[in-house]
N, C-alpha and C. Protein backbone atom coordinates (compact mmCIF):
# COMPACT_ATOMS: atom_id res chain seq x y z
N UNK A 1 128.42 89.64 89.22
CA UNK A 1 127.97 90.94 89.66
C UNK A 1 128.50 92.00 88.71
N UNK A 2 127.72 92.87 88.40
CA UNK A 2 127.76 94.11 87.04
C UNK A 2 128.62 94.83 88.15
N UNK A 3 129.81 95.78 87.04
CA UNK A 3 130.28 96.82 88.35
C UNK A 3 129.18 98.11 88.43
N UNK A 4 129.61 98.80 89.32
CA UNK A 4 128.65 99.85 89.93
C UNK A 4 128.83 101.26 89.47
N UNK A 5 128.37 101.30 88.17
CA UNK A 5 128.82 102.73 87.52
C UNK A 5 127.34 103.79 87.66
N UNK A 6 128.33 105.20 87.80
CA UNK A 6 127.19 106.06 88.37
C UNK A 6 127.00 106.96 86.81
N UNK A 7 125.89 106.97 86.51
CA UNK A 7 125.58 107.73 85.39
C UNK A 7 124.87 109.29 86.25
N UNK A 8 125.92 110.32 86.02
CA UNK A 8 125.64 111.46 86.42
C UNK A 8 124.23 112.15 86.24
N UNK A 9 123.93 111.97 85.06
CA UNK A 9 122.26 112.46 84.65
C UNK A 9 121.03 111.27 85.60
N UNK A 10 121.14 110.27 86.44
CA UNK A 10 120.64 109.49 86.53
C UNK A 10 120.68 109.42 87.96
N UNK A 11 121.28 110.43 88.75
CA UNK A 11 122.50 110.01 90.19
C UNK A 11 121.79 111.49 91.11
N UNK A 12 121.24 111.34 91.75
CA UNK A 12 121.12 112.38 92.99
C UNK A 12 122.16 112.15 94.25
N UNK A 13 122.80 113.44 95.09
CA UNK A 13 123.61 113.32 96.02
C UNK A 13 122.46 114.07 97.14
N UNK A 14 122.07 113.11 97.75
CA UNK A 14 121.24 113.15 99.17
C UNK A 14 122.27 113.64 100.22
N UNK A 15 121.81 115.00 100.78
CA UNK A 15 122.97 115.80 101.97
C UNK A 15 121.88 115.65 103.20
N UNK A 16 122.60 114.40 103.52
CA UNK A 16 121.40 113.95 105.08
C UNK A 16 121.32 115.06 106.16
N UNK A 17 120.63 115.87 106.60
CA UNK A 17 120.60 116.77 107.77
C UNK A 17 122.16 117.63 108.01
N UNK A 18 122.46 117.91 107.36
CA UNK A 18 123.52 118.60 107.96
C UNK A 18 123.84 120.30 108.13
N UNK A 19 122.88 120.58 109.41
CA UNK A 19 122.01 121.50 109.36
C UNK A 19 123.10 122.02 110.84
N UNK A 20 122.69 123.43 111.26
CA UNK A 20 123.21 123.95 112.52
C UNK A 20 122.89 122.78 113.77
N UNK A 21 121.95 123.07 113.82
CA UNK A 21 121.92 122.38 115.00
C UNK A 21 122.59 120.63 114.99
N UNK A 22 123.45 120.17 114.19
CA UNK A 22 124.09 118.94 114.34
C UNK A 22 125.45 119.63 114.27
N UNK A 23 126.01 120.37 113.58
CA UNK A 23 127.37 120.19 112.42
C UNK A 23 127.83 121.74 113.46
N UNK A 24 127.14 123.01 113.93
CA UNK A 24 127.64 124.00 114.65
C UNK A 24 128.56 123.84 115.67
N UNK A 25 129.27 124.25 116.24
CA UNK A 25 130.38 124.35 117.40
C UNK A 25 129.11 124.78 118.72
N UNK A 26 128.97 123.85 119.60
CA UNK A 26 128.09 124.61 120.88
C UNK A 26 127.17 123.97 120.34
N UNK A 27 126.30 123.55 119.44
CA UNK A 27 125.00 123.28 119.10
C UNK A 27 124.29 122.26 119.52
N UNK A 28 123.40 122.08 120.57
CA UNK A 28 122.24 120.96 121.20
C UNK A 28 122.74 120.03 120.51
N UNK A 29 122.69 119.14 119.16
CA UNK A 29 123.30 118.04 119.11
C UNK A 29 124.31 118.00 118.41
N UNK A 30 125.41 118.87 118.87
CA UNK A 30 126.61 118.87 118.18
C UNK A 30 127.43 117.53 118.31
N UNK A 31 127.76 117.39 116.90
CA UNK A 31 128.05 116.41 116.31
C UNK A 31 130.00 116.51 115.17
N UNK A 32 130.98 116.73 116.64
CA UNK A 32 132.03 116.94 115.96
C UNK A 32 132.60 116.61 114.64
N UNK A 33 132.79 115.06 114.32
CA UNK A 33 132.46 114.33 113.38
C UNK A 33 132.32 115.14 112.27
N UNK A 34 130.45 115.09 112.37
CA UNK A 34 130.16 115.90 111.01
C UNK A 34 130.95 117.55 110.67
N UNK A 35 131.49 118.01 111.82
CA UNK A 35 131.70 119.51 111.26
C UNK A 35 133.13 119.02 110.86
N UNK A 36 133.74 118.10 110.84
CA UNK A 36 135.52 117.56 110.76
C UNK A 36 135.24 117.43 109.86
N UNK A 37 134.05 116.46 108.59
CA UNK A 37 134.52 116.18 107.54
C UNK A 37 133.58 116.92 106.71
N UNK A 38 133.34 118.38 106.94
CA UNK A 38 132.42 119.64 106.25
C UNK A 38 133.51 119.22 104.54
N UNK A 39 134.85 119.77 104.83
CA UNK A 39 135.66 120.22 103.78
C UNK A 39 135.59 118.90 102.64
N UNK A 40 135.58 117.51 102.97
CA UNK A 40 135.42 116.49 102.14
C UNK A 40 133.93 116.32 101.43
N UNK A 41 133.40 116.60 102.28
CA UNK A 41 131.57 116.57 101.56
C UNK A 41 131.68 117.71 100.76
N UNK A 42 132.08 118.89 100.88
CA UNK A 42 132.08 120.29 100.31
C UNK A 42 132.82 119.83 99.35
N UNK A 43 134.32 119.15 99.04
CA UNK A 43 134.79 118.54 97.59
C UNK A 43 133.63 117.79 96.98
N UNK A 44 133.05 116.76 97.63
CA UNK A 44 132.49 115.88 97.07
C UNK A 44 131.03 116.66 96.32
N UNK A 45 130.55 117.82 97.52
CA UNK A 45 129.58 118.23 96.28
C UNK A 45 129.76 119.02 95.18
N UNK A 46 130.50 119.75 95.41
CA UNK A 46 131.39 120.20 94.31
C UNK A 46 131.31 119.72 92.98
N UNK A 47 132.17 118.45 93.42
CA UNK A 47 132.31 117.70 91.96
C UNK A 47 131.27 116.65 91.58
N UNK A 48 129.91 116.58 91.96
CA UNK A 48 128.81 115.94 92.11
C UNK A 48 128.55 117.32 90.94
N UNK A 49 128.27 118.54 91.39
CA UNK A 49 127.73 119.17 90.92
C UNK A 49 128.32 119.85 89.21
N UNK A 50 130.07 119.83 89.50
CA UNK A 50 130.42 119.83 88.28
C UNK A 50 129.79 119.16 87.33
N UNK A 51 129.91 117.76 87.58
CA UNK A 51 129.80 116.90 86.61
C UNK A 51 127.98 116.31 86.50
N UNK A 52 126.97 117.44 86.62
CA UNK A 52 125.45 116.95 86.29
C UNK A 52 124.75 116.11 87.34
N UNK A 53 126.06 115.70 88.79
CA UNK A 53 124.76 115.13 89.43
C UNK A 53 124.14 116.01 89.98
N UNK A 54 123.02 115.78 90.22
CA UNK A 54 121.62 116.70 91.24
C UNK A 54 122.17 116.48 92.41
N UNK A 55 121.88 117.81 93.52
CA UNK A 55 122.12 117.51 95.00
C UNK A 55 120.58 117.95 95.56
N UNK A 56 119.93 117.42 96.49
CA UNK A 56 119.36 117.40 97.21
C UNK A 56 119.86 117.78 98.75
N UNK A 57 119.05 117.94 99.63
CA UNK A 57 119.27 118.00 101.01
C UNK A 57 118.11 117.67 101.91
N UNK A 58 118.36 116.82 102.88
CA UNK A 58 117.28 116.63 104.52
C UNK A 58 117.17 118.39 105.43
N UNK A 59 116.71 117.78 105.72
CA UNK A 59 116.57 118.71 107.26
C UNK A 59 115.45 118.01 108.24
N UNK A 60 116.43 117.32 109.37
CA UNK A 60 115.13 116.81 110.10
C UNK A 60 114.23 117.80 110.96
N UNK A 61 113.30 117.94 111.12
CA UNK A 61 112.11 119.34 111.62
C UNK A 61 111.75 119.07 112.26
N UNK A 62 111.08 119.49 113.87
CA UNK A 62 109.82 119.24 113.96
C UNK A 62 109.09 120.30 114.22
N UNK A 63 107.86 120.45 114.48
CA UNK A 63 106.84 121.74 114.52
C UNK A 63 107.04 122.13 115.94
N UNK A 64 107.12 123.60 115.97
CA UNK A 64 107.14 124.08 117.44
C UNK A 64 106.43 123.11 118.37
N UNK A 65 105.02 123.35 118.22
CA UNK A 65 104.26 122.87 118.94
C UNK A 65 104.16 121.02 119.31
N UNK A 66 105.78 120.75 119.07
CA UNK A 66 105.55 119.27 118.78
C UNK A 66 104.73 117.88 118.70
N UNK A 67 103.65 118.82 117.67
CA UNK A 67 102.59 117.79 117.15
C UNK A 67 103.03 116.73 116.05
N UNK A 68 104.49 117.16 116.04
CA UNK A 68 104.95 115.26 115.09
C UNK A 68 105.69 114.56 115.61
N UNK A 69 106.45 114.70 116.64
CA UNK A 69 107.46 114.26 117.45
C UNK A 69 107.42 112.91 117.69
N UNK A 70 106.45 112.45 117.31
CA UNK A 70 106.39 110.71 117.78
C UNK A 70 107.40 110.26 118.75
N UNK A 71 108.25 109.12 118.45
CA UNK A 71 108.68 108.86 119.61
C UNK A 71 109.85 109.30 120.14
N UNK A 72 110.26 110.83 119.60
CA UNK A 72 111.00 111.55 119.45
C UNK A 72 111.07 112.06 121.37
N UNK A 73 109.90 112.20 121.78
CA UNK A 73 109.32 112.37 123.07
C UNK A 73 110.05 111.39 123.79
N UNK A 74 110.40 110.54 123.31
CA UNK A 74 110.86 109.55 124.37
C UNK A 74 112.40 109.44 124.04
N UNK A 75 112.76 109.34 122.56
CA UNK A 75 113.51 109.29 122.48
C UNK A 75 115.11 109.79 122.92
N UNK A 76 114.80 111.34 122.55
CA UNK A 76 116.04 112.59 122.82
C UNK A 76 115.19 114.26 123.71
N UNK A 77 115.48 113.89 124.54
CA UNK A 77 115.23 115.05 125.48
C UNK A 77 115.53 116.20 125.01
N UNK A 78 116.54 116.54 124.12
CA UNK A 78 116.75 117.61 123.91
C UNK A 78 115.86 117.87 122.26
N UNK A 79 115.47 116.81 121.56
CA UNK A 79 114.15 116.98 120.23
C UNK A 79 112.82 117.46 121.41
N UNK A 80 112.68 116.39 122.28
CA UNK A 80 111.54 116.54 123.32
C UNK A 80 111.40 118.05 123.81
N UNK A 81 112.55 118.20 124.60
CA UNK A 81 112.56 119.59 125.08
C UNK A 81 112.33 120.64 124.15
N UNK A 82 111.96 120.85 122.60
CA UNK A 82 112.24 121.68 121.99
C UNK A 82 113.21 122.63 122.13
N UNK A 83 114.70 122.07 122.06
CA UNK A 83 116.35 122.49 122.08
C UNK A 83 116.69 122.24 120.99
N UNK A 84 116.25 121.64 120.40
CA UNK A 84 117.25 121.50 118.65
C UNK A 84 115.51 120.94 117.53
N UNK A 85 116.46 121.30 116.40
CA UNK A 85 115.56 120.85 115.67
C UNK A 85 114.20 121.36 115.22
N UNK A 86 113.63 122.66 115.99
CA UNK A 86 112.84 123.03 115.86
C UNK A 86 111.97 123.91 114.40
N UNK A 87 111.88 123.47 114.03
CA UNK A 87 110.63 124.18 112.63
C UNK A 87 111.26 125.75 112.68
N UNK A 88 111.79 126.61 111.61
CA UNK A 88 111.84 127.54 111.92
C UNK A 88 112.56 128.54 112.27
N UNK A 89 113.32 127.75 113.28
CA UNK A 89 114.63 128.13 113.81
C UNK A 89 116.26 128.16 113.07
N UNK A 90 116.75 128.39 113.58
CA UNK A 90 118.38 129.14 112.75
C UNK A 90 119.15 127.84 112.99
N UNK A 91 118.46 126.65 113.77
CA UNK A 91 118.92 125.60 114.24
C UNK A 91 118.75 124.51 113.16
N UNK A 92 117.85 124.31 112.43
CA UNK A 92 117.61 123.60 111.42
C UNK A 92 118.14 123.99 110.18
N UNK A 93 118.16 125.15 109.83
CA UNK A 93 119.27 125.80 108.60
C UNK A 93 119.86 124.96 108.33
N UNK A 94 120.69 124.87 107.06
CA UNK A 94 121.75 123.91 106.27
C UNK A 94 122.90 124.83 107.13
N UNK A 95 124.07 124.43 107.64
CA UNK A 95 125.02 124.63 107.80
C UNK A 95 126.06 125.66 106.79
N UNK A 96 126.07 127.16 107.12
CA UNK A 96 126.09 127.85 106.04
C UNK A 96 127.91 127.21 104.79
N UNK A 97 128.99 126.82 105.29
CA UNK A 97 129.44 126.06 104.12
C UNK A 97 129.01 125.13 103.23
N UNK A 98 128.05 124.81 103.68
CA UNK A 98 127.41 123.65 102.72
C UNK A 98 125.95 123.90 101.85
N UNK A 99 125.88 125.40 102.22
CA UNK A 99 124.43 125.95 101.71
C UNK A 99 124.09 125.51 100.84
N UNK A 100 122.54 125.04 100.09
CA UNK A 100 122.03 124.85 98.59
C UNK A 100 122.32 125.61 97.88
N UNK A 101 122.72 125.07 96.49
CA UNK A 101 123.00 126.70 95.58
C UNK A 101 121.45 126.43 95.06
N UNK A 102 121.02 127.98 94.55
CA UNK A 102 119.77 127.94 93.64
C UNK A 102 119.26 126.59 93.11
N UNK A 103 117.85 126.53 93.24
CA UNK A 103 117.63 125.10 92.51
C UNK A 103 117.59 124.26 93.55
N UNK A 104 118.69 123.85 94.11
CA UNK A 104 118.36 123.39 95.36
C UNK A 104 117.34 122.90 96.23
N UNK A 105 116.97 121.75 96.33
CA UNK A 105 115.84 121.37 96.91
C UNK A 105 116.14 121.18 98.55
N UNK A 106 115.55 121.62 99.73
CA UNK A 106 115.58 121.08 101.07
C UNK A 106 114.11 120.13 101.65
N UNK A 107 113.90 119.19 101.80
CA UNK A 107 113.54 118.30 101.73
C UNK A 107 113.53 118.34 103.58
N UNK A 108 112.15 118.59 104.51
CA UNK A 108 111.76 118.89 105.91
C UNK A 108 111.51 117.11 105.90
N UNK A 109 112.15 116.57 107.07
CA UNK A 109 111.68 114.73 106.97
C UNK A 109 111.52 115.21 109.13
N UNK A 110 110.40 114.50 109.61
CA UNK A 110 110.21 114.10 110.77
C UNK A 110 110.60 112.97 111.21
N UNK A 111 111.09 112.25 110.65
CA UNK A 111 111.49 111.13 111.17
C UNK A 111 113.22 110.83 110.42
N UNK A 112 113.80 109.48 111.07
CA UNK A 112 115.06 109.20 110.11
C UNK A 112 114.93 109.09 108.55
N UNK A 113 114.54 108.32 108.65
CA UNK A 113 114.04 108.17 106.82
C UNK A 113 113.53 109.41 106.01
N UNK A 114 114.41 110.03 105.04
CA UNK A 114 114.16 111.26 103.95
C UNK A 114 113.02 110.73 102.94
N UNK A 115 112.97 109.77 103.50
CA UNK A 115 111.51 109.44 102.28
C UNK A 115 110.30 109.02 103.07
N UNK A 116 110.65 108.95 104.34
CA UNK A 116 109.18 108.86 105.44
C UNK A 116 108.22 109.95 105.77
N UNK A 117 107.40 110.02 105.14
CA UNK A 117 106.22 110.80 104.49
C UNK A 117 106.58 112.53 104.11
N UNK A 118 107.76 112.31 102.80
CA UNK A 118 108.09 113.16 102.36
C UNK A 118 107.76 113.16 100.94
N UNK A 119 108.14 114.42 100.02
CA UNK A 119 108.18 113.68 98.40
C UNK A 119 109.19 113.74 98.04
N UNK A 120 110.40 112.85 98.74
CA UNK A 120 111.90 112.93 98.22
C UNK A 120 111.41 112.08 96.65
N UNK A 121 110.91 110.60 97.15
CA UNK A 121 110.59 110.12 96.38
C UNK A 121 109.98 110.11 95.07
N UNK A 122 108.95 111.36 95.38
CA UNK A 122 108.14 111.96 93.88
C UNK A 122 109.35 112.47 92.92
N UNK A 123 110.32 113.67 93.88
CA UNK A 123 111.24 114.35 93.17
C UNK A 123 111.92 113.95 92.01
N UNK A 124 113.13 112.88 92.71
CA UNK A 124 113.19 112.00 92.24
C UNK A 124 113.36 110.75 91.08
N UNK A 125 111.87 110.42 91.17
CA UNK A 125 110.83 109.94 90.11
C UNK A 125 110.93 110.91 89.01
N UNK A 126 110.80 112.05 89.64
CA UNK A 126 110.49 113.16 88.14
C UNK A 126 111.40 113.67 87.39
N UNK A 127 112.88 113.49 88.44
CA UNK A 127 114.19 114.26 87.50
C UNK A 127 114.51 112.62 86.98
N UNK A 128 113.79 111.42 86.84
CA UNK A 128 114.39 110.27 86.22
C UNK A 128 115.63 109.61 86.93
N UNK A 129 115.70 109.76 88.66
CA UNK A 129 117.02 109.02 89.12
C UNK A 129 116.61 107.70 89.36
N UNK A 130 117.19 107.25 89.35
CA UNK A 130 117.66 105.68 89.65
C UNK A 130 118.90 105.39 90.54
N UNK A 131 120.02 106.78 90.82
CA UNK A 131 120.66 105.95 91.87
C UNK A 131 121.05 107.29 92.56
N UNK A 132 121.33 106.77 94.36
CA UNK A 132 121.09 108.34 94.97
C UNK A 132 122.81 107.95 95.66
N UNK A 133 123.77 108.90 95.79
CA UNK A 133 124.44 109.38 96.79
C UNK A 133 124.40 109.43 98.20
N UNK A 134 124.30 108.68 98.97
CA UNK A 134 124.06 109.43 100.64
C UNK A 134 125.47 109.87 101.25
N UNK A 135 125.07 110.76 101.94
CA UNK A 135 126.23 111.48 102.83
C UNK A 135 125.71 112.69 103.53
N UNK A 136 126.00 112.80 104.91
CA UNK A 136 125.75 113.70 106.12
C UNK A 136 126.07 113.10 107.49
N UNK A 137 124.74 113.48 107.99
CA UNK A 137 125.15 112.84 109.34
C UNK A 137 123.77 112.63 109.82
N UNK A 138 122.98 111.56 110.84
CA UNK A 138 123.99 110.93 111.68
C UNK A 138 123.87 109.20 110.92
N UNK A 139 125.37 109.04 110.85
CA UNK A 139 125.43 107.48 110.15
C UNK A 139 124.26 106.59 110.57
N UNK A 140 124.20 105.93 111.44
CA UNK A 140 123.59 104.84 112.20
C UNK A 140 122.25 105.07 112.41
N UNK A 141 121.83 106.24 112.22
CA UNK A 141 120.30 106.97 112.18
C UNK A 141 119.49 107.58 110.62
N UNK A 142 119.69 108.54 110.71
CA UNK A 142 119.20 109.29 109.25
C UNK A 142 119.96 108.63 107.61
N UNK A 143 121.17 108.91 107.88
CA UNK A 143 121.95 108.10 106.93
C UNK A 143 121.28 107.01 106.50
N UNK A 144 121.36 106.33 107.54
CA UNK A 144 121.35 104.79 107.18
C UNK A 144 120.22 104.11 106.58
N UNK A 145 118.96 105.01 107.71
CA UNK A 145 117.68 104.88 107.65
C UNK A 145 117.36 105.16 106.02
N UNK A 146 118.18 106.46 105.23
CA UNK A 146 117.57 106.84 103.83
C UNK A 146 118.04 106.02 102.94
N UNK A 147 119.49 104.94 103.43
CA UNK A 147 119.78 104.56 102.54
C UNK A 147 118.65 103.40 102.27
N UNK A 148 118.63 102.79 103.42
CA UNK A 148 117.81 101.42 103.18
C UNK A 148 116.54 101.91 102.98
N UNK A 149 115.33 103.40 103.10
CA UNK A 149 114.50 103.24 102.35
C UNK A 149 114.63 103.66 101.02
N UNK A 150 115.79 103.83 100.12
CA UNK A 150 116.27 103.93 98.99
C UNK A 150 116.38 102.62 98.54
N UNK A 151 117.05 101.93 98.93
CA UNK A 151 117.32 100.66 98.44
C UNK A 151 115.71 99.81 98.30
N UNK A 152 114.76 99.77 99.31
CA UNK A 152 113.51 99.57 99.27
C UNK A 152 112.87 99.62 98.26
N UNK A 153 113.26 100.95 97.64
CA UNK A 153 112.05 101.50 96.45
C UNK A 153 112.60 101.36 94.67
N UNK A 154 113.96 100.56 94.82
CA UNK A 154 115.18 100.31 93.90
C UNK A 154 115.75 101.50 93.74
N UNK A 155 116.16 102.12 94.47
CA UNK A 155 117.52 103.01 94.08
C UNK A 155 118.24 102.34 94.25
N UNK A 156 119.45 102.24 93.18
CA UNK A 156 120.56 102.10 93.49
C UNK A 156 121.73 102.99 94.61
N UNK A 157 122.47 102.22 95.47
CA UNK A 157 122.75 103.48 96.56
C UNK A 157 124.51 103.46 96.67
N UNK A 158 124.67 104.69 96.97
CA UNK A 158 126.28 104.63 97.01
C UNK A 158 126.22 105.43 98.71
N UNK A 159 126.99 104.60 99.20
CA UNK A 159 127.15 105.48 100.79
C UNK A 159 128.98 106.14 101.05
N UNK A 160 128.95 107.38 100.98
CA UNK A 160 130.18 107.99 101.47
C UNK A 160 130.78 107.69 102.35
N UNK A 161 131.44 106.91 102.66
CA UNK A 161 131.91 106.59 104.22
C UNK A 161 133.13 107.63 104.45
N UNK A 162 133.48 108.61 103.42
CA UNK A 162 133.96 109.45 104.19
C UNK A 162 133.28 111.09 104.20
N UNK A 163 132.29 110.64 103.69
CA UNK A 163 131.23 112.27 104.36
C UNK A 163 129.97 111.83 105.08
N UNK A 164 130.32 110.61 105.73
CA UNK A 164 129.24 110.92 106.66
C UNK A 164 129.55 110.75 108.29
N UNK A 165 129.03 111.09 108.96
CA UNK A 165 129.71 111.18 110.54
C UNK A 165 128.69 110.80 111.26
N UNK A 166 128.88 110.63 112.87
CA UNK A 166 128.17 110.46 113.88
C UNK A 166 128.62 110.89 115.03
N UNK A 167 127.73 110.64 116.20
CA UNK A 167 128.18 111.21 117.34
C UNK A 167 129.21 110.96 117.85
N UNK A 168 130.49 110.97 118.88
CA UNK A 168 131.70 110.26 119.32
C UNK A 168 130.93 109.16 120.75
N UNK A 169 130.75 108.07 120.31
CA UNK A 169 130.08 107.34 121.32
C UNK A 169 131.28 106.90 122.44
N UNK A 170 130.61 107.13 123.41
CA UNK A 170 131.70 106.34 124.58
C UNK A 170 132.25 105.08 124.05
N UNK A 171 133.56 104.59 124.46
CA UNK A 171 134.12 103.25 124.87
C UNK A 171 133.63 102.69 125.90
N UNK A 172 133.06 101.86 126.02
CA UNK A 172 132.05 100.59 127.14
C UNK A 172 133.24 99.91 126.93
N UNK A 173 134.15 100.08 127.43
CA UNK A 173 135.42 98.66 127.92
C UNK A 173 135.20 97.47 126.28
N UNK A 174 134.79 97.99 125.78
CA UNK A 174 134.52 96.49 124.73
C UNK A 174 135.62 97.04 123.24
N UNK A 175 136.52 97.92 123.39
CA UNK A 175 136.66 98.07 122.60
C UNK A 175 136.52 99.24 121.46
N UNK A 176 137.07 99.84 120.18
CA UNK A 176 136.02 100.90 119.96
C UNK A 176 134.79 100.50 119.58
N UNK A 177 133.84 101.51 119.63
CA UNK A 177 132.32 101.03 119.88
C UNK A 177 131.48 101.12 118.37
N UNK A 178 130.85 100.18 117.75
CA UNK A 178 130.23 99.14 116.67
C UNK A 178 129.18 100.28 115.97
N UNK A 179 129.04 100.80 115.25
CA UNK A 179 127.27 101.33 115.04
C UNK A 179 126.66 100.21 115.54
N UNK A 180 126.11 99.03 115.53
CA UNK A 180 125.20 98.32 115.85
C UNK A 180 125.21 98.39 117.09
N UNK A 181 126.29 98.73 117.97
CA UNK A 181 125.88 98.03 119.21
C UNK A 181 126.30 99.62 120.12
N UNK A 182 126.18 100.62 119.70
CA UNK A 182 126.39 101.90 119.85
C UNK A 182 124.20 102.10 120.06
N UNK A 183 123.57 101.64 118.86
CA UNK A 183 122.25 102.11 118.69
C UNK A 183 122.20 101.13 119.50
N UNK A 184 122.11 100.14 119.66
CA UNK A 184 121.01 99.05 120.56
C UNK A 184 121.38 99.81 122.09
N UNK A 185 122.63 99.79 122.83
CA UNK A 185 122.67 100.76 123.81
C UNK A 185 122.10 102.06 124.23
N UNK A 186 121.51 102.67 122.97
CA UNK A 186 121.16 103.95 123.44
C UNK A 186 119.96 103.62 123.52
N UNK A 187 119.15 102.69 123.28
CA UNK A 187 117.40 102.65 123.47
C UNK A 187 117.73 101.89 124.84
């Protein structure tokens, strides 16, 4: 196995959703986690950005009128309810410490996956990357979802495991609780 070197001109840092309405204090799906490790992602883009890599950013959306919501309706009552997430709103914003600087691309995805009928992918293609960064929130969902449709399309992928966060899932007596078996519980 080759080791895993990141060529900066070649390397996008994907900032998964980390928007008000996840990362805010009070916010519909506040997500402690992600606002705890703001200051480590904020180093990390930093020096992403010193050194020539590209940053990108998600924002998951949906349209007021929730004509994309798919199974979003079923899924989270509060996407359903139009309470978070909404097209528009001060709720979807990037989280103002972590704002895009100029140039800056924000990248609207309806679903987990940043490349599910978006043009993360075209982008991309056109600045010549080959290997992407992930880091935001939520691990086990958006995260995860972009990494593996990255890996799909051959990006090479690097995952932050310390800038990316998730919700604080209950303890079910089993122990602390698994991403895998955290998502299969919640459906």
């Amino acid at each position: 196995m080759r080791p895993f070197v990141i060529d900066p001109a070649r390397t996008a840092m994907i900032v998964v959703d980390m928007q008000n309405d996840f990362v805010a204090k009070g916010a519909p799906m506040e997500t402690p986690a992600a606002r705890a490790m703001v200051p480590m992602l904020r180093t990390s883009l930093d020096s992403c950005r010193q050194n020539g890599v590209r940053v990108i950013y998600t924002a998951h959306v949906h349209r007021p009128d929730g004509s994309d919501l798919g199974n979003f309706k079923e899924l989270d009552s509060r996407i359903a309810g139009h309470k978070a997430l909404v097209d528009g709103t001060e709720g979807v914003d990037i989280y103002p410490e972590l704002a895009p600087m100029a140039g800056e691309h924000v990248i609207k995805k309806h679903r987990y996956s940043a490349f599910f009928n978006t043009d993360l992918d075209t982008i991309l293609d056109e600045w010549g990357i080959d290997t992407v960064i992930i880091c935001g929130t939520t691990t086990e969902n958006c995260c995860l979802s972009t990494a593996r449709d990255a890996l799909f399309r051959n990006y090479r992928v690097a995952f932050l495991s310390d800038a990316t966060a998730t919700y604080d899932y209950p303890d079910l007596a089993t122990g602390r609780c698994r991403m895998q078996m955290c998502t299969m519980q919640r459906w």
